[in-house]
C-alpha atoms as a PDB file:
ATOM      1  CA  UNK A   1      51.228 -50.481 -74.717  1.00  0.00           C
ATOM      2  CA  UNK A   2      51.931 -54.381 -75.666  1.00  0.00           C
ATOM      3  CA  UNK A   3      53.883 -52.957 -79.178  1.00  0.00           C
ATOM      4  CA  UNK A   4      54.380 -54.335 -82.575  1.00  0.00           C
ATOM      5  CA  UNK A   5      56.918 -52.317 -83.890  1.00  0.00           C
ATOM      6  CA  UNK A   6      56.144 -51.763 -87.596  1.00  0.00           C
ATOM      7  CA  UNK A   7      59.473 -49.281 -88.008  1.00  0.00           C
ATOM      8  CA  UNK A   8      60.913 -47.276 -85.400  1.00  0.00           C
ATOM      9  CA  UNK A   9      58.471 -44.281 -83.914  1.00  0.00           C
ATOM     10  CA  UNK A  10      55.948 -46.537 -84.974  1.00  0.00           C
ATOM     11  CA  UNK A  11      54.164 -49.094 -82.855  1.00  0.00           C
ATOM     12  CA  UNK A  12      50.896 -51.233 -83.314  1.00  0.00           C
ATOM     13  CA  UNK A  13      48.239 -53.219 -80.837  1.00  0.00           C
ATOM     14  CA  UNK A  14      46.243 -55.475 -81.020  1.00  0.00           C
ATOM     15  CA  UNK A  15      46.137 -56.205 -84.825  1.00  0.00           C
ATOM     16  CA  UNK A  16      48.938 -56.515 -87.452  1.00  0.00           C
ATOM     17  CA  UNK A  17      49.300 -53.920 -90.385  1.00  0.00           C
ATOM     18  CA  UNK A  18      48.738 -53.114 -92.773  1.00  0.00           C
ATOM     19  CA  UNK A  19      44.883 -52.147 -92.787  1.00  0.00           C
ATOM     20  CA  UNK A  20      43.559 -50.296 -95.628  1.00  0.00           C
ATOM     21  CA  UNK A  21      42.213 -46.946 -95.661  1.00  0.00           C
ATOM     22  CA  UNK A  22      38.865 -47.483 -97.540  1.00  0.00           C
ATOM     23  CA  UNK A  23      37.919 -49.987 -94.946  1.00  0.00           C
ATOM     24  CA  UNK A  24      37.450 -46.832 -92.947  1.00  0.00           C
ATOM     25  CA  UNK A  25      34.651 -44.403 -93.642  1.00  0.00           C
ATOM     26  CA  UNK A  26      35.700 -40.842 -91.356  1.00  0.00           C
ATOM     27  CA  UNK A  27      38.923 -39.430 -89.805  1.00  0.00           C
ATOM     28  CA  UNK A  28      38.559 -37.535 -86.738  1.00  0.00           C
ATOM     29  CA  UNK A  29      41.403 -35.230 -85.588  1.00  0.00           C
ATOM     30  CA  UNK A  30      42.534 -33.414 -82.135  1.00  0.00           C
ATOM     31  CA  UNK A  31      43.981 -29.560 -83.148  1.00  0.00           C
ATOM     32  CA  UNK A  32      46.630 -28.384 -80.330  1.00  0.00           C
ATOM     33  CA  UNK A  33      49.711 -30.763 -81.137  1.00  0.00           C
ATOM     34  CA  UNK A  34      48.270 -32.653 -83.411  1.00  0.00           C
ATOM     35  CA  UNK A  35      47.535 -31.078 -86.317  1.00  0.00           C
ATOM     36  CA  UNK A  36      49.628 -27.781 -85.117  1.00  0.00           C
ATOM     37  CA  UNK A  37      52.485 -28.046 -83.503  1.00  0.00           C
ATOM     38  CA  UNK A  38      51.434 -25.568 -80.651  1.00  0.00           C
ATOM     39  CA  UNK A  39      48.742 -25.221 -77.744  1.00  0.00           C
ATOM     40  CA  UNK A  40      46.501 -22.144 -78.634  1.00  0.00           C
ATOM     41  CA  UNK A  41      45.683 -21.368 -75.377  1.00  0.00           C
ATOM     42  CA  UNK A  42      49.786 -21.035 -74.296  1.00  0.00           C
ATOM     43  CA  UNK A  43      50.915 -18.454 -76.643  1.00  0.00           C
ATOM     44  CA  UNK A  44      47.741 -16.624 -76.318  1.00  0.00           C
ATOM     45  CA  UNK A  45      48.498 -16.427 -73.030  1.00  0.00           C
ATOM     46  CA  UNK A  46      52.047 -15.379 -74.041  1.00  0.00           C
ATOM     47  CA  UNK A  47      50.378 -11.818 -74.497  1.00  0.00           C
ATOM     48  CA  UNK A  48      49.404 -11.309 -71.315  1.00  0.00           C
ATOM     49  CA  UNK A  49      52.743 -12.473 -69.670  1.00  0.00           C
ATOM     50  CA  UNK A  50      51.068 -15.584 -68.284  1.00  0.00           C
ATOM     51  CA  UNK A  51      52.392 -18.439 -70.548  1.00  0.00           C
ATOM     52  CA  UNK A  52      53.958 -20.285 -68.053  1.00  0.00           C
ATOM     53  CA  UNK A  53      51.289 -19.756 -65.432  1.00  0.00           C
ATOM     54  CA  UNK A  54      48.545 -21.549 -68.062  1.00  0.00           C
ATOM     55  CA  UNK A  55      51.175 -23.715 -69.528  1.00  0.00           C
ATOM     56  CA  UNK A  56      51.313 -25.595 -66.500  1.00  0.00           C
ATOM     57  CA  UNK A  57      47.666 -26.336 -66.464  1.00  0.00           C
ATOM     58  CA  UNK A  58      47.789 -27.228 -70.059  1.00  0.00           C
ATOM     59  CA  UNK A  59      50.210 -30.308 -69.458  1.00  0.00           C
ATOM     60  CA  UNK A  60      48.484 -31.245 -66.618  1.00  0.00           C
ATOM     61  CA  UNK A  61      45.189 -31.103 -68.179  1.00  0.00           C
ATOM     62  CA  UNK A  62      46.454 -33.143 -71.318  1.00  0.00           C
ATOM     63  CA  UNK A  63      48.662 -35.495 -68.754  1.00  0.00           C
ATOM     64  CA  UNK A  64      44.957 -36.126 -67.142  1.00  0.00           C
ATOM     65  CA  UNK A  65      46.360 -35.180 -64.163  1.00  0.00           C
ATOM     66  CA  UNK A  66      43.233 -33.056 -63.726  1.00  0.00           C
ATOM     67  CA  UNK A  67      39.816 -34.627 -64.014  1.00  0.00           C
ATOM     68  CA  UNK A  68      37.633 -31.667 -64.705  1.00  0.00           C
ATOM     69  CA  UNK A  69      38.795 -30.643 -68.263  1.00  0.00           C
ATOM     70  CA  UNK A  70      36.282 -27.899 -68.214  1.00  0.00           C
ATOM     71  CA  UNK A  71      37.422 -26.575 -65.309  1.00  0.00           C
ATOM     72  CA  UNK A  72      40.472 -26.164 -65.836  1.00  0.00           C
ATOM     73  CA  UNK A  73      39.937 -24.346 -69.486  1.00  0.00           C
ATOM     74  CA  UNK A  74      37.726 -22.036 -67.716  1.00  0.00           C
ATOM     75  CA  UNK A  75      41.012 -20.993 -65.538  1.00  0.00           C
ATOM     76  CA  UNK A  76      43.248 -20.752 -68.315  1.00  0.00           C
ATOM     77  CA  UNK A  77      40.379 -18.633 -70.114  1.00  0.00           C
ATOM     78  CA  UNK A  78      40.213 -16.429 -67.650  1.00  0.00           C
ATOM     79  CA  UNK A  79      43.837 -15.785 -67.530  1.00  0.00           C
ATOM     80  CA  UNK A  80      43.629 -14.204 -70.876  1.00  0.00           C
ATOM     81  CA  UNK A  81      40.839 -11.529 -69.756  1.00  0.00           C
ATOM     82  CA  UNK A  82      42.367  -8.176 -71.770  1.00  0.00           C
ATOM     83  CA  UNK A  83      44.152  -9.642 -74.256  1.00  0.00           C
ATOM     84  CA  UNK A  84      43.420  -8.050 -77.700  1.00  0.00           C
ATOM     85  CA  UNK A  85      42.251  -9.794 -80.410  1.00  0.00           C
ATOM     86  CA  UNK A  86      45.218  -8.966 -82.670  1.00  0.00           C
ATOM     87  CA  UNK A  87      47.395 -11.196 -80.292  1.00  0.00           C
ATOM     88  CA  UNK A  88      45.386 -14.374 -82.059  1.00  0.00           C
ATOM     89  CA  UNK A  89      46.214 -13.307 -85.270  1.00  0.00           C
ATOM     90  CA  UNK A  90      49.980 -12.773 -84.455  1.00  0.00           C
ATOM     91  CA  UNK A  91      50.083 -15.939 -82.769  1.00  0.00           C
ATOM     92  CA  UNK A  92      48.272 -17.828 -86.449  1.00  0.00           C
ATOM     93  CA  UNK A  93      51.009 -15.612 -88.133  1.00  0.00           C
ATOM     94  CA  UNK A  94      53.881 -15.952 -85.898  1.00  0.00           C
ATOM     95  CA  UNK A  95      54.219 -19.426 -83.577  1.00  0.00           C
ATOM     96  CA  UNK A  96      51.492 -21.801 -85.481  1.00  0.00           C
ATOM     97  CA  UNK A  97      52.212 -24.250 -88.419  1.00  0.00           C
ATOM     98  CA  UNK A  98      50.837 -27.441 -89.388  1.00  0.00           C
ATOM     99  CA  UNK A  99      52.773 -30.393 -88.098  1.00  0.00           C
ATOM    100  CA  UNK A 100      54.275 -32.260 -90.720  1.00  0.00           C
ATOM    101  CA  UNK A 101      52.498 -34.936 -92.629  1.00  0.00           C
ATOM    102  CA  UNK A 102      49.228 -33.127 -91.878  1.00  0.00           C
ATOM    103  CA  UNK A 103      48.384 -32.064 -95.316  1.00  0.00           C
ATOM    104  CA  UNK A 104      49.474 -35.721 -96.966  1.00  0.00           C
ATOM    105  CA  UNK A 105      47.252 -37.343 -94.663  1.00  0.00           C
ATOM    106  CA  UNK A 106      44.085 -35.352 -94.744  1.00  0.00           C
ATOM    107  CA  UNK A 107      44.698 -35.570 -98.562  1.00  0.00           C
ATOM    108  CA  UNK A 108      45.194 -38.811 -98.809  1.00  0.00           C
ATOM    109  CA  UNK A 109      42.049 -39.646 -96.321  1.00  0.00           C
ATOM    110  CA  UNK A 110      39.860 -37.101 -98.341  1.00  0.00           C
ATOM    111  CA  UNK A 111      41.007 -38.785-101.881  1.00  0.00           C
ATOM    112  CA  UNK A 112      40.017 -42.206-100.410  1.00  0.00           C
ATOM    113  CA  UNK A 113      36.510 -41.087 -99.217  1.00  0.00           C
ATOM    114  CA  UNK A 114      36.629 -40.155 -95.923  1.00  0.00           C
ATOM    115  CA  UNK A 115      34.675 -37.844 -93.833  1.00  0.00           C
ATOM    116  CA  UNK A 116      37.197 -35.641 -92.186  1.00  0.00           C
ATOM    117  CA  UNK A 117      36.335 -33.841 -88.461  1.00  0.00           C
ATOM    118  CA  UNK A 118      38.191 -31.309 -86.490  1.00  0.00           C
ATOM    119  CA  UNK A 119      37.464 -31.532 -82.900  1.00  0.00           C
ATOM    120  CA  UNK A 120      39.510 -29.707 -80.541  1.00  0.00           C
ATOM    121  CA  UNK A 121      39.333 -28.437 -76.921  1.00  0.00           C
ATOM    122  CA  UNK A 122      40.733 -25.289 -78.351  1.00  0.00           C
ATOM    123  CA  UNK A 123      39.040 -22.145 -79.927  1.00  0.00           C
ATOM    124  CA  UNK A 124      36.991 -21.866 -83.130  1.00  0.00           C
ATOM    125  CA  UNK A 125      39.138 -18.693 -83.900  1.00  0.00           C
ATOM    126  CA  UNK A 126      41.952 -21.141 -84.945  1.00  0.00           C
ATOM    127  CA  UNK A 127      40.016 -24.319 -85.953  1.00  0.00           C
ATOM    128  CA  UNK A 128      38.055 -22.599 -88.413  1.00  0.00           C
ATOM    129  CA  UNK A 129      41.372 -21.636 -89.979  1.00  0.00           C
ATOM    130  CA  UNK A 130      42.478 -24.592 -89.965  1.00  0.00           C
ATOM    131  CA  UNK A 131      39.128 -26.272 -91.443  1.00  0.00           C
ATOM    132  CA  UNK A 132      39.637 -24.571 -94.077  1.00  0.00           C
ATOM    133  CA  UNK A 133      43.459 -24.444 -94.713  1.00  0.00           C
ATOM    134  CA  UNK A 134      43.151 -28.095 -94.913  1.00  0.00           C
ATOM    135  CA  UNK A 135      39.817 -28.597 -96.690  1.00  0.00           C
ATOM    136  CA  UNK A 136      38.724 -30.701 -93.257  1.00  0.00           C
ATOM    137  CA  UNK A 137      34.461 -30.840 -94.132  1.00  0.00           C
ATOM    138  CA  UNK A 138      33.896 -30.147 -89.980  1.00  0.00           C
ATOM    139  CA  UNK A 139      34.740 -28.202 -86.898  1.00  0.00           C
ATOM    140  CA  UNK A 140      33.591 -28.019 -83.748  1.00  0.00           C
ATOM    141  CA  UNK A 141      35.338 -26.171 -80.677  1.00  0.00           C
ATOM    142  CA  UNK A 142      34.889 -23.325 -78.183  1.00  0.00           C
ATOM    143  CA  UNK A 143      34.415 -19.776 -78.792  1.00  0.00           C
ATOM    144  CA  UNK A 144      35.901 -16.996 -76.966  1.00  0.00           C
ATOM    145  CA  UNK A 145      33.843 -14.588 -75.498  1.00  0.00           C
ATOM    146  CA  UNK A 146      35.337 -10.672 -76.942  1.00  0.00           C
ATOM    147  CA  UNK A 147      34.070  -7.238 -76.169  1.00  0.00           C
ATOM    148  CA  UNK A 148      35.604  -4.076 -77.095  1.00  0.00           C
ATOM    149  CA  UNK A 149      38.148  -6.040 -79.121  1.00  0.00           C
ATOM    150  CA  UNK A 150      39.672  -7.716 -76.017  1.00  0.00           C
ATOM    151  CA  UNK A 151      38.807 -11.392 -74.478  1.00  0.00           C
ATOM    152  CA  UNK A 152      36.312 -11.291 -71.555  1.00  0.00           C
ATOM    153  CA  UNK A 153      37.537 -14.277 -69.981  1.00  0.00           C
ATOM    154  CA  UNK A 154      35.148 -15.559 -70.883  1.00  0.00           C
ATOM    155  CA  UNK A 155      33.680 -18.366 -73.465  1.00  0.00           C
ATOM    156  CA  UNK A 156      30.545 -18.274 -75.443  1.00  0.00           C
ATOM    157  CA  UNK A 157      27.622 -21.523 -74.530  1.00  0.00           C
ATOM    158  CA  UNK A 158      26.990 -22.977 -78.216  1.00  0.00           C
ATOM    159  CA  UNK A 159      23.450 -24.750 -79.525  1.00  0.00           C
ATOM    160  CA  UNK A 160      25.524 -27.998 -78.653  1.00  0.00           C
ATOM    161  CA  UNK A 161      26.650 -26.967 -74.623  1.00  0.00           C
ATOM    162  CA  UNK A 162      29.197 -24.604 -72.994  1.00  0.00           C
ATOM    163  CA  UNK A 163      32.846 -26.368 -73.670  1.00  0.00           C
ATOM    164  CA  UNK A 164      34.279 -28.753 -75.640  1.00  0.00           C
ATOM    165  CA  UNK A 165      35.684 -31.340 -73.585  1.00  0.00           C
ATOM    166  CA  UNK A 166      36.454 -35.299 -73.602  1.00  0.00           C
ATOM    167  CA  UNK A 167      32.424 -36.431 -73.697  1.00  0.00           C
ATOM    168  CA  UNK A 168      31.971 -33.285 -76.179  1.00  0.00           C
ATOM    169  CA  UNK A 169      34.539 -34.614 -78.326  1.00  0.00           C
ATOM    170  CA  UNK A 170      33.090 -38.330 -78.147  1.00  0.00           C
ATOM    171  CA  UNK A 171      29.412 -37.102 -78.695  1.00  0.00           C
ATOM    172  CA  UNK A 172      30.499 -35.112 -81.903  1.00  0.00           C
ATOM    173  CA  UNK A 173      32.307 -38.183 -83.421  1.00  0.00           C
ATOM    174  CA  UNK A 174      29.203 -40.219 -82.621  1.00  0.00           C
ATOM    175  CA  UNK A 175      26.830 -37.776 -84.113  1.00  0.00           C
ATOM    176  CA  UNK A 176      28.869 -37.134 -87.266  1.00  0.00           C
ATOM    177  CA  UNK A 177      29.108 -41.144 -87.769  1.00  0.00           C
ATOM    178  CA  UNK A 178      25.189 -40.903 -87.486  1.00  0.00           C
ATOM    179  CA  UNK A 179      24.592 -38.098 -89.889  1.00  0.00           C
ATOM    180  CA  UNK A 180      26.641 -40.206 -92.664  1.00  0.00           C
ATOM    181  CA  UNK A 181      25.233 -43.298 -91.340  1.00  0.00           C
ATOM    182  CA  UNK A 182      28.926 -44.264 -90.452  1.00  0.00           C
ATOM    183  CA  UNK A 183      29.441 -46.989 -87.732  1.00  0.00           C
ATOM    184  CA  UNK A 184      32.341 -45.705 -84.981  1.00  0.00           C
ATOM    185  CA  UNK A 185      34.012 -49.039 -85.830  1.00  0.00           C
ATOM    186  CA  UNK A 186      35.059 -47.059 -89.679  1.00  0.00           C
ATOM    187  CA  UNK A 187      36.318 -44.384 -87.836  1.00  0.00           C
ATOM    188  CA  UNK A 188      39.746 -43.186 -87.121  1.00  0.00           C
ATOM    189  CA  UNK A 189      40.389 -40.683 -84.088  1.00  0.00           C
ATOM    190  CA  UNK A 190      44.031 -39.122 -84.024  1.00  0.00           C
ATOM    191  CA  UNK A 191      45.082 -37.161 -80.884  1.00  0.00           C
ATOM    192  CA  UNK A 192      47.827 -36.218 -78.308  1.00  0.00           C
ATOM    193  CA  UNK A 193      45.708 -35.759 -74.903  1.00  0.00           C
ATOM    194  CA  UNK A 194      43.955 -37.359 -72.185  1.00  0.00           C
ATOM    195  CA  UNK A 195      40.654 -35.210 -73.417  1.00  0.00           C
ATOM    196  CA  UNK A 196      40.935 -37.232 -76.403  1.00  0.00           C
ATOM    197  CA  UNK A 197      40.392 -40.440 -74.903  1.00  0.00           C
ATOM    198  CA  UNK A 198      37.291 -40.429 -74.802  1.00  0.00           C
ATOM    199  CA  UNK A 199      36.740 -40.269 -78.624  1.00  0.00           C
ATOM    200  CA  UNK A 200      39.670 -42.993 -79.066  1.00  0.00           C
ATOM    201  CA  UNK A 201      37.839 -45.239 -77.065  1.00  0.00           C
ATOM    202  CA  UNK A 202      34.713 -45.207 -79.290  1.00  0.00           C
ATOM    203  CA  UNK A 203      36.243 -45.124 -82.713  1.00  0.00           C
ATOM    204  CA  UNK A 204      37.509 -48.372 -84.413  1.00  0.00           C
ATOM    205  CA  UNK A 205      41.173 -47.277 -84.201  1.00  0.00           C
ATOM    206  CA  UNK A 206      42.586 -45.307 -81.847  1.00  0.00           C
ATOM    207  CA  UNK A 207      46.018 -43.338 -83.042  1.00  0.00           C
ATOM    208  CA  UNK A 208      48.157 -41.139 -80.505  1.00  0.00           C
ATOM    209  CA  UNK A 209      50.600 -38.555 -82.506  1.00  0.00           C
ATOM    210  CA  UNK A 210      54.108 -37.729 -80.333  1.00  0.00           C
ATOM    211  CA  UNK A 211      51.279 -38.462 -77.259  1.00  0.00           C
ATOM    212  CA  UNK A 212      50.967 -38.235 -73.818  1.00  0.00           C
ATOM    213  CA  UNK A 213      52.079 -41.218 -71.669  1.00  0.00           C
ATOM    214  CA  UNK A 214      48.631 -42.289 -70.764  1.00  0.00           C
ATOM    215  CA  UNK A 215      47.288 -41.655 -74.581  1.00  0.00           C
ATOM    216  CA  UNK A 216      50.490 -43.704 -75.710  1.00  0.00           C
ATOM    217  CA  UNK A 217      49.459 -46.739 -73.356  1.00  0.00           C
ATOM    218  CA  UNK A 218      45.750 -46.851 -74.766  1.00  0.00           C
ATOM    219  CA  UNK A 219      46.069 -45.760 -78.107  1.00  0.00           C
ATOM    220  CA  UNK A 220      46.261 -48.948 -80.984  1.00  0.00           C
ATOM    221  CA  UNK A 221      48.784 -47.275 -82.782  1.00  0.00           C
ATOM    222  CA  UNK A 222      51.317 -44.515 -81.726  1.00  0.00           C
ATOM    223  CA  UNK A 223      53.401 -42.520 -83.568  1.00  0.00           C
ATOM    224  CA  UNK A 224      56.008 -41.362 -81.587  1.00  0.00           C
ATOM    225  CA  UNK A 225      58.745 -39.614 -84.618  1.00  0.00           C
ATOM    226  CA  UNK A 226      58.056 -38.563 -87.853  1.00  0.00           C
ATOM    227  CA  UNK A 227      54.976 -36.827 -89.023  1.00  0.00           C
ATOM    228  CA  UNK A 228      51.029 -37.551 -89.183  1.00  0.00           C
ATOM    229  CA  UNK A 229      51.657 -39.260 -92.304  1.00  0.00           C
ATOM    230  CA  UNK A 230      53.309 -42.137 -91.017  1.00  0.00           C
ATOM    231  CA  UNK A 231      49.520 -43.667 -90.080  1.00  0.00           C
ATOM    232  CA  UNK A 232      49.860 -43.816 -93.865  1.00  0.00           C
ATOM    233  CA  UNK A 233      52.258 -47.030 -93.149  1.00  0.00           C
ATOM    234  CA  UNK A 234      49.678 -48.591 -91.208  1.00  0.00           C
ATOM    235  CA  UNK A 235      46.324 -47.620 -93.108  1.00  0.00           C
ATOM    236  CA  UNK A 236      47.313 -48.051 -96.418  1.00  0.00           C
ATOM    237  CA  UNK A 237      45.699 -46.044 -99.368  1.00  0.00           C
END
């Protein structure tokens, strides 16, 4: 990333700031680490006394060190095959919280006139939560497959496809931009992973929150300390 350091932990390319935040017309944001300050899938996995085992392909997966992105939530799903349900609420309870600057921002976005979109690789048991914790208008993610009370395994195929991945993520922001007759170019994407590069790439700017190397590099703006907010500095209100 060719930076223009607006203030340290926060670097710019390819324009200078300030923009303003009306220019834009919808905000589009990544869940695990980005909005939360956790990886669902890890400290469900926590129950089952595989964290580290689906840890590992968590990184790698957001590191895009592994090209199939559905493959690789399919193994970590399956991992978690017994797991009660009451381990996602203690997890919600317990080990998630918004990362700081989340609630500023989405207020600030929403008070300006933005659309506001969760899209996450994760599971709808958490984004829905958080959709409505933070008064975000849409959600779209994957839903766990449960039986008996426990997780299958398993994941549930949705009207849209089977799993939310990169091109899921891209074809939502697309399709939501339609719907409001919004052009990509007035939307912002924030996220942490390779998965959301895909999305990044078609919006008109790009933002990476405390991101992955490869996310840092293509992202137009990074964050890399403080909280969510700080886009604030760069997209004016």
């Amino acid at each position: 990333m060719n930076d223009l350091s607006v203030a340290p932990g926060l670097n710019c390319r390819g324009f200078v700031p300030p923009l303003r935040l009306g220019d834009f017309k919808l905000i589009a944001f990544d869940m695990d680490s980005t909005l939360i300050n956790i990886e669902c899938v890890d400290e469900i996995a926590g129950a089952a006394g595989r964290k580290a085992e689906v840890s590992a392909i968590t990184e790698a997966a957001m590191r895009g060190e592994i090209a199939d992105y559905k493959d690789s939530l399919r193994r970590r799903v399956a991992l978690l095959k017994g797991v009660p349900m009451g381990a996602l609420q203690e997890v919600y309870d317990q080990r998630l919280q918004l990362n700081p600057g989340a609630e500023a921002l989405v207020r600030a976005c929403r008070e300006a006139g933005l659309k506001t979109l969760l899209v996450s690789g994760g599971f709808t048991w958490f984004t829905d939560r958080i959709r409505d914790r933070l008064h975000i208008d849409t959600a779209r993610s994957n839903v766990l497959e449960v039986e008996a009370g426990l997780l299958t395994g398993r994941m549930v195929d949705q009207p849209w496809g089977d799993i939310c991945d990169g091109e899921e993520k891209r074809r939502t922001l697309l399709a939501t931009c339609a719907v409001h007759g919004i052009a990509p170019a007035q939307a912002i994407v924030m996220g942490d992973g390779a998965n959301d590069l895909p999305m990044m790439g078609a919006a008109g700017l790009s933002v990476a929150y405390h991101a992955k190397p490869r996310v840092r590099e293509q992202a137009m703006v990074a964050i890399d300390s403080g909280g969510l907010d700080r886009l604030l500095e760069v997209v004016r209100p």
